[in-house]
Protein backbone atom coordinates (compact mmCIF):
# COMPACT_ATOMS: atom_id res chain seq x y z
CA UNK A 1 98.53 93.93 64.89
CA UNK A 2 95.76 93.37 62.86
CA UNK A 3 92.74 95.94 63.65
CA UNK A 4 89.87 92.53 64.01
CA UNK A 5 92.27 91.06 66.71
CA UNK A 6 93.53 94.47 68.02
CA UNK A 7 89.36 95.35 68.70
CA UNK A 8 88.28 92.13 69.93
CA UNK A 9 91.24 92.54 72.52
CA UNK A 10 90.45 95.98 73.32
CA UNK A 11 86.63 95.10 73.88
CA UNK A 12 87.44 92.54 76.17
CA UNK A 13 89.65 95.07 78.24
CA UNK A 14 86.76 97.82 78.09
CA UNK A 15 85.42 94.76 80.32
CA UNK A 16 87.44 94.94 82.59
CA UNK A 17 87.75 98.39 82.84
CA UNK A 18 84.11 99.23 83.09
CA UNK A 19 84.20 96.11 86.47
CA UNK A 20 86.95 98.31 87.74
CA UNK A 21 85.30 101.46 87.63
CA UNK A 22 82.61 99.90 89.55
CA UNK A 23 84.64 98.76 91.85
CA UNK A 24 86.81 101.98 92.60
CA UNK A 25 83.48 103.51 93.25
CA UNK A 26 82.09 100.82 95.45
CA UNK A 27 85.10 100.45 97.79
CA UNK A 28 86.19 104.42 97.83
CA UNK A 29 89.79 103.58 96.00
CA UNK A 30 91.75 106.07 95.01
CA UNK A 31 93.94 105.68 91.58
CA UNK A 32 96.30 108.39 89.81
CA UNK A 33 98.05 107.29 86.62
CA UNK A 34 100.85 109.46 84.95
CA UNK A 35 101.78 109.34 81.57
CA UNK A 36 105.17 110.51 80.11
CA UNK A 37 107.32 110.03 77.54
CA UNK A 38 108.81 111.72 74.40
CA UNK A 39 106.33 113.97 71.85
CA UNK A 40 104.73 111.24 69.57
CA UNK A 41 105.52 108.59 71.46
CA UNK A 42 101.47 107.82 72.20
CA UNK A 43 100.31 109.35 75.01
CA UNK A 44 97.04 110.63 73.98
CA UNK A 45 96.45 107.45 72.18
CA UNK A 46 96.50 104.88 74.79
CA UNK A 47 94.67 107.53 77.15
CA UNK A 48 91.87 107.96 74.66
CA UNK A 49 91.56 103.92 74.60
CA UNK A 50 91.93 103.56 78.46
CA UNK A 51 88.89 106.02 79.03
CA UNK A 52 86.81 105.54 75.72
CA UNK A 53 84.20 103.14 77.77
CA UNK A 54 84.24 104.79 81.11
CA UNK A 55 82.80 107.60 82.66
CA UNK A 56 84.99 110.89 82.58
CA UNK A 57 83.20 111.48 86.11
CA UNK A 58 85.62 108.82 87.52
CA UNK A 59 88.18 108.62 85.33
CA UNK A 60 89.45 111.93 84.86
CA UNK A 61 92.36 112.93 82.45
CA UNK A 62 94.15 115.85 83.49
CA UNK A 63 96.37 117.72 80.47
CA UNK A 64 97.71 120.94 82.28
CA UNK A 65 98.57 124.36 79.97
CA UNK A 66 101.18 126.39 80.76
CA UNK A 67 101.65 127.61 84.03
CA UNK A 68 100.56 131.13 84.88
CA UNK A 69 102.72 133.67 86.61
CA UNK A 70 100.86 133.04 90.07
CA UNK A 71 101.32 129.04 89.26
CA UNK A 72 105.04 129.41 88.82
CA UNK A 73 105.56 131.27 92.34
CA UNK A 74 103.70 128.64 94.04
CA UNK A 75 105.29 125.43 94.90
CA UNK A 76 106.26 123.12 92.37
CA UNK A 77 103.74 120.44 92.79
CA UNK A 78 101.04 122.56 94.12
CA UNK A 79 99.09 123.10 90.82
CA UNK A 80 98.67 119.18 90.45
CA UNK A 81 97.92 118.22 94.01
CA UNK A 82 94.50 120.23 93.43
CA UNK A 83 93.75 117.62 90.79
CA UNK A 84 94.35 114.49 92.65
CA UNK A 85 91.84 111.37 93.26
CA UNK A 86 89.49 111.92 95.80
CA UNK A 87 87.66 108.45 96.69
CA UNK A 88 85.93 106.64 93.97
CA UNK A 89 88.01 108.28 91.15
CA UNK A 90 90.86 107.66 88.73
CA UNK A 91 92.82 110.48 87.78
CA UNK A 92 95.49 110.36 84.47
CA UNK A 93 97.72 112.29 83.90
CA UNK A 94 98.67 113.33 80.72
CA UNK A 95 102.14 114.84 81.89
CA UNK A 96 102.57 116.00 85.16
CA UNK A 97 104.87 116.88 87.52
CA UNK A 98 107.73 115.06 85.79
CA UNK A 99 107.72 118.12 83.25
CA UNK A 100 110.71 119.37 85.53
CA UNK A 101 112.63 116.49 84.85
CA UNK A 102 112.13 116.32 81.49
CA UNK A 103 110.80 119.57 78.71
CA UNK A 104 111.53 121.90 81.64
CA UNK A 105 115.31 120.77 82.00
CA UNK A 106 116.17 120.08 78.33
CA UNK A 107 114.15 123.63 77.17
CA UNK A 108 116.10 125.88 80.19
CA UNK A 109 112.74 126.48 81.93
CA UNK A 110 114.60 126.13 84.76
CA UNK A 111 118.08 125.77 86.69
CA UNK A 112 119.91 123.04 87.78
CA UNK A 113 119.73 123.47 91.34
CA UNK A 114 115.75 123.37 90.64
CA UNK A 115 116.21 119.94 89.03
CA UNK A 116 118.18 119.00 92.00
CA UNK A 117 115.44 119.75 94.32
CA UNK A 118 112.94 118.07 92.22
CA UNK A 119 115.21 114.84 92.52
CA UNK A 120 115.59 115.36 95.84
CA UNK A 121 111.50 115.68 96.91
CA UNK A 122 109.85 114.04 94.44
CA UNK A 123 110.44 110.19 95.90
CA UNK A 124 109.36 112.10 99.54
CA UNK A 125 106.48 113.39 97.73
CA UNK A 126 105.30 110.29 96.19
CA UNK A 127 105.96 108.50 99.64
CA UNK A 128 103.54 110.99 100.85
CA UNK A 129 101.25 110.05 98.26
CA UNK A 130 100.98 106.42 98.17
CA UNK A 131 100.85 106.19 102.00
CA UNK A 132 97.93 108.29 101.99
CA UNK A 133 96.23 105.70 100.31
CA UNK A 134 96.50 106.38 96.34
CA UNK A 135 97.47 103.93 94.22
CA UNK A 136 100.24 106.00 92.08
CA UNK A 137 100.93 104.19 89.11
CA UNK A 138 103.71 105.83 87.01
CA UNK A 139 104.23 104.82 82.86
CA UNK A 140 106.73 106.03 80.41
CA UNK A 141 105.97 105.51 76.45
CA UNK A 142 109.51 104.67 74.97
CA UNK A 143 109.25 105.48 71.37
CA UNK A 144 112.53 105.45 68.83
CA UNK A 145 113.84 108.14 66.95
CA UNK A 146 112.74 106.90 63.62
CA UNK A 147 109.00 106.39 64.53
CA UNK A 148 109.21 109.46 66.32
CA UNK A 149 110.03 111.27 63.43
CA UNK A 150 107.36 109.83 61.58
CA UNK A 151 104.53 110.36 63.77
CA UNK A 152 105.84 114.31 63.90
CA UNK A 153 105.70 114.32 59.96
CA UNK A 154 102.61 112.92 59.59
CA UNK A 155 101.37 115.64 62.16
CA UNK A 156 102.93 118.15 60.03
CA UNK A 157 100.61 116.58 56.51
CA UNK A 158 97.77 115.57 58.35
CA UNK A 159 95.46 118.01 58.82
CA UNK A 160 93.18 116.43 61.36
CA UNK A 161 96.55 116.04 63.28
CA UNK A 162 97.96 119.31 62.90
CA UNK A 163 96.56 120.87 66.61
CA UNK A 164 99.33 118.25 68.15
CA UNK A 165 101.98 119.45 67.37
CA UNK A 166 103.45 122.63 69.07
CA UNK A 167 106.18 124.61 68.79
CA UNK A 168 108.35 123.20 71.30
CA UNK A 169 107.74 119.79 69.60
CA UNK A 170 109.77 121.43 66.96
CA UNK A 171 112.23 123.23 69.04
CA UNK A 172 112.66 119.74 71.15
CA UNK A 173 113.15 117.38 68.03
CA UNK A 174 116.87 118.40 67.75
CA UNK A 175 117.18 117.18 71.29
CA UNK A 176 117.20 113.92 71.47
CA UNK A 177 120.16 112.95 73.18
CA UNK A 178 119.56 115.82 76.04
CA UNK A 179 116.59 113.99 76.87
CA UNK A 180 117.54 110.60 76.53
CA UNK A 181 119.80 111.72 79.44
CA UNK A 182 117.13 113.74 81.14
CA UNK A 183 114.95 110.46 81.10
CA UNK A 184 117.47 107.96 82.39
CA UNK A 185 118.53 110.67 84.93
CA UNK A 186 114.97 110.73 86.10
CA UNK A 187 115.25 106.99 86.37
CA UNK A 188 117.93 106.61 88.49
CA UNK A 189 116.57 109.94 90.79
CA UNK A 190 112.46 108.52 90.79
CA UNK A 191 112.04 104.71 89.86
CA UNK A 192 111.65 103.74 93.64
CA UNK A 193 110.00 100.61 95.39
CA UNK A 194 106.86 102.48 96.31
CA UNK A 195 106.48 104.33 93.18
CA UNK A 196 108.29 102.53 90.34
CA UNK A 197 108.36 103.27 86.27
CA UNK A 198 106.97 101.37 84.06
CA UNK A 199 108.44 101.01 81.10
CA UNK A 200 106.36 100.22 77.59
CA UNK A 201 107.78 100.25 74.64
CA UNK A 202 104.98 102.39 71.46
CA UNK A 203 106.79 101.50 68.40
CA UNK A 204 103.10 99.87 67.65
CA UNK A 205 100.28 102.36 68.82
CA UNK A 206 97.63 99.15 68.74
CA UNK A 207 99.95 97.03 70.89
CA UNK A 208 101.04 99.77 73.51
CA UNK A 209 97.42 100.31 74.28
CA UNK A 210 96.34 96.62 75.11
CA UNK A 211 99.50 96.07 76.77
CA UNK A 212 99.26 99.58 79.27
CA UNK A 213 95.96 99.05 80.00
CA UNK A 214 96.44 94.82 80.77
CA UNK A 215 99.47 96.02 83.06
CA UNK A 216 97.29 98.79 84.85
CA UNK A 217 94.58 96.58 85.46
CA UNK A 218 97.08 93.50 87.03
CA UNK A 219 98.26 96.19 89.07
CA UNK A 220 94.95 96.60 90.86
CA UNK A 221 93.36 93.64 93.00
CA UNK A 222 89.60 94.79 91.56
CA UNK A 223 87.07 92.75 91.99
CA UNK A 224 83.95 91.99 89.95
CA UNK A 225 81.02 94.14 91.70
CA UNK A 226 77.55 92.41 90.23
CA UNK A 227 74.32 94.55 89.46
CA UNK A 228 71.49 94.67 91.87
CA UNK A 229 69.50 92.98 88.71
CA UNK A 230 69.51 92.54 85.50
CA UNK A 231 68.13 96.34 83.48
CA UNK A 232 64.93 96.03 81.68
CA UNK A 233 63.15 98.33 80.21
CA UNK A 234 59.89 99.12 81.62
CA UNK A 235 56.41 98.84 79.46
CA UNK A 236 56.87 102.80 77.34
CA UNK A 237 52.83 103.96 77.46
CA UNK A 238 51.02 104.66 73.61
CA UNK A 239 52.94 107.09 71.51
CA UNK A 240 50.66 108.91 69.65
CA UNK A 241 50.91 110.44 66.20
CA UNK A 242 50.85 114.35 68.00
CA UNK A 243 54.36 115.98 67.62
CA UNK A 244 53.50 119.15 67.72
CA UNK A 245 53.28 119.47 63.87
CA UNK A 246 52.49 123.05 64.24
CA UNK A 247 56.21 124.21 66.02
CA UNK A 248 58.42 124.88 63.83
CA UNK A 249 60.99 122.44 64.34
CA UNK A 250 64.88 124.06 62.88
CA UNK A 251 66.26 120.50 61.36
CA UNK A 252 69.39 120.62 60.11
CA UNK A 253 70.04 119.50 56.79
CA UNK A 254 70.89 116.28 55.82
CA UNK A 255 73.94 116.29 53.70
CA UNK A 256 74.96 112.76 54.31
């Protein structure tokens, strides 16, 4: 997609965005948004552009490290129900608790009869959730091998890009097939009527950005909350020419 059309779309959506913050704050609503999918497949991407124009107040991303020893004899989900919506927010997860199914299970982090209880309560769990009145929307970023490998290598050269990848992105890349059967496994266990996946495809990182955020907003009935009135700026009274000449002022220096 051409970057002109690919801003012009994404400004427009920043619209929308912004009317929908103001109405998740107006009406108390209560939205959590979980992102998974392979490493590289664009997670952090179409996060940054979903909260690039709103306030990180209400919409807050959640990227969880590595659990501690006292996180890992707690229950399972416990560590990322203490990061969930209260009214008038929108919380995004970038991973959650679908690590189990997926990096947790392919790595050995844990045992099979682990990933059968995660099967078994996570629907329950997001029953749980939903009816308590969150709106749980659920996405996975479906990226192909080829353009997976790419984005890794360019990690690898790029030096801006470097902090992305980690070592279990390396360990993983060999893995492919284990987690294509993770995923679909997850699927069949998770992708229910009250919390469903939603599947977008991130060969192109412009595309998969317009199209997650057009599909989040059409899945919330938002409406348009209008300002009070119109901002002005008041009259500013006389500036005068007084700025404390005699402080010395530390500028830094201008190199560009």
């Amino acid at each position: 997609m051409p970057r002109k059309q690919y801003e012009a779309e994404l400004k427009r959506l920043h619209v929308e965005l912004v009317k929908l913050q103001r109405w998740v704050v107006q009406e108390g609503i209560k939205v959590c948004v979980v992102f998974e999918g392979r490493d590289g497949a664009g997670k952090g991407g179409v996060i940054k552009a979903l909260t690039d124009r709103t306030s990180p107040r209400i919409f807050r991303t959640v990227a969880l490290p590595t659990p501690t020893e006292r996180e890992k004899s707690q229950m399972y989900v416990q560590r990322y129900i203490g990061h969930f919506p209260a009214g008038g927010e929108v919380v995004i997860f970038d991973r959650s608790w679908y690590n189990r199914a997926g990096v947790e299970r392919v790595m050995g982090f844990c045992s099979d009869k682990e990933v059968e209880k995660f099967f078994a309560f996570t629907p329950l769990f997001e029953r749980a959730v939903v009816e308590s009145g969150i709106i749980l929307l659920k996405y996975w970023l479906e990226v192909s091998p080829q353009e997976q490998e790419r984005r890794l290598e360019d990690r690898i050269r790029d030096g801006r890009k470097t902090w992305k990848l980690s070592p279990m992105d390396i360990k993983s890349f060999t893995r492919w097939d284990d987690y294509t059967r993770a995923r679909d496994e997850m699927f069949m266990a998770t992708d229910t009527s009250w919390a469903p996946w939603h599947i977008a495809r991130s060969e192109d990182k412009r595309r998969v950005r317009l199209n997650v955020i057009q599909h989040l907003l059409d899945q919330i009935p938002y409406e348009d909350v209008p300002e009070e009135s119109e901002a002005k700026l008041p009259k500013r009274g006389r500036i005068g020419t007084d700025q404390s000449p005699d402080y010395p002022f530390r500028y830094i220096a201008q190199r560009y």
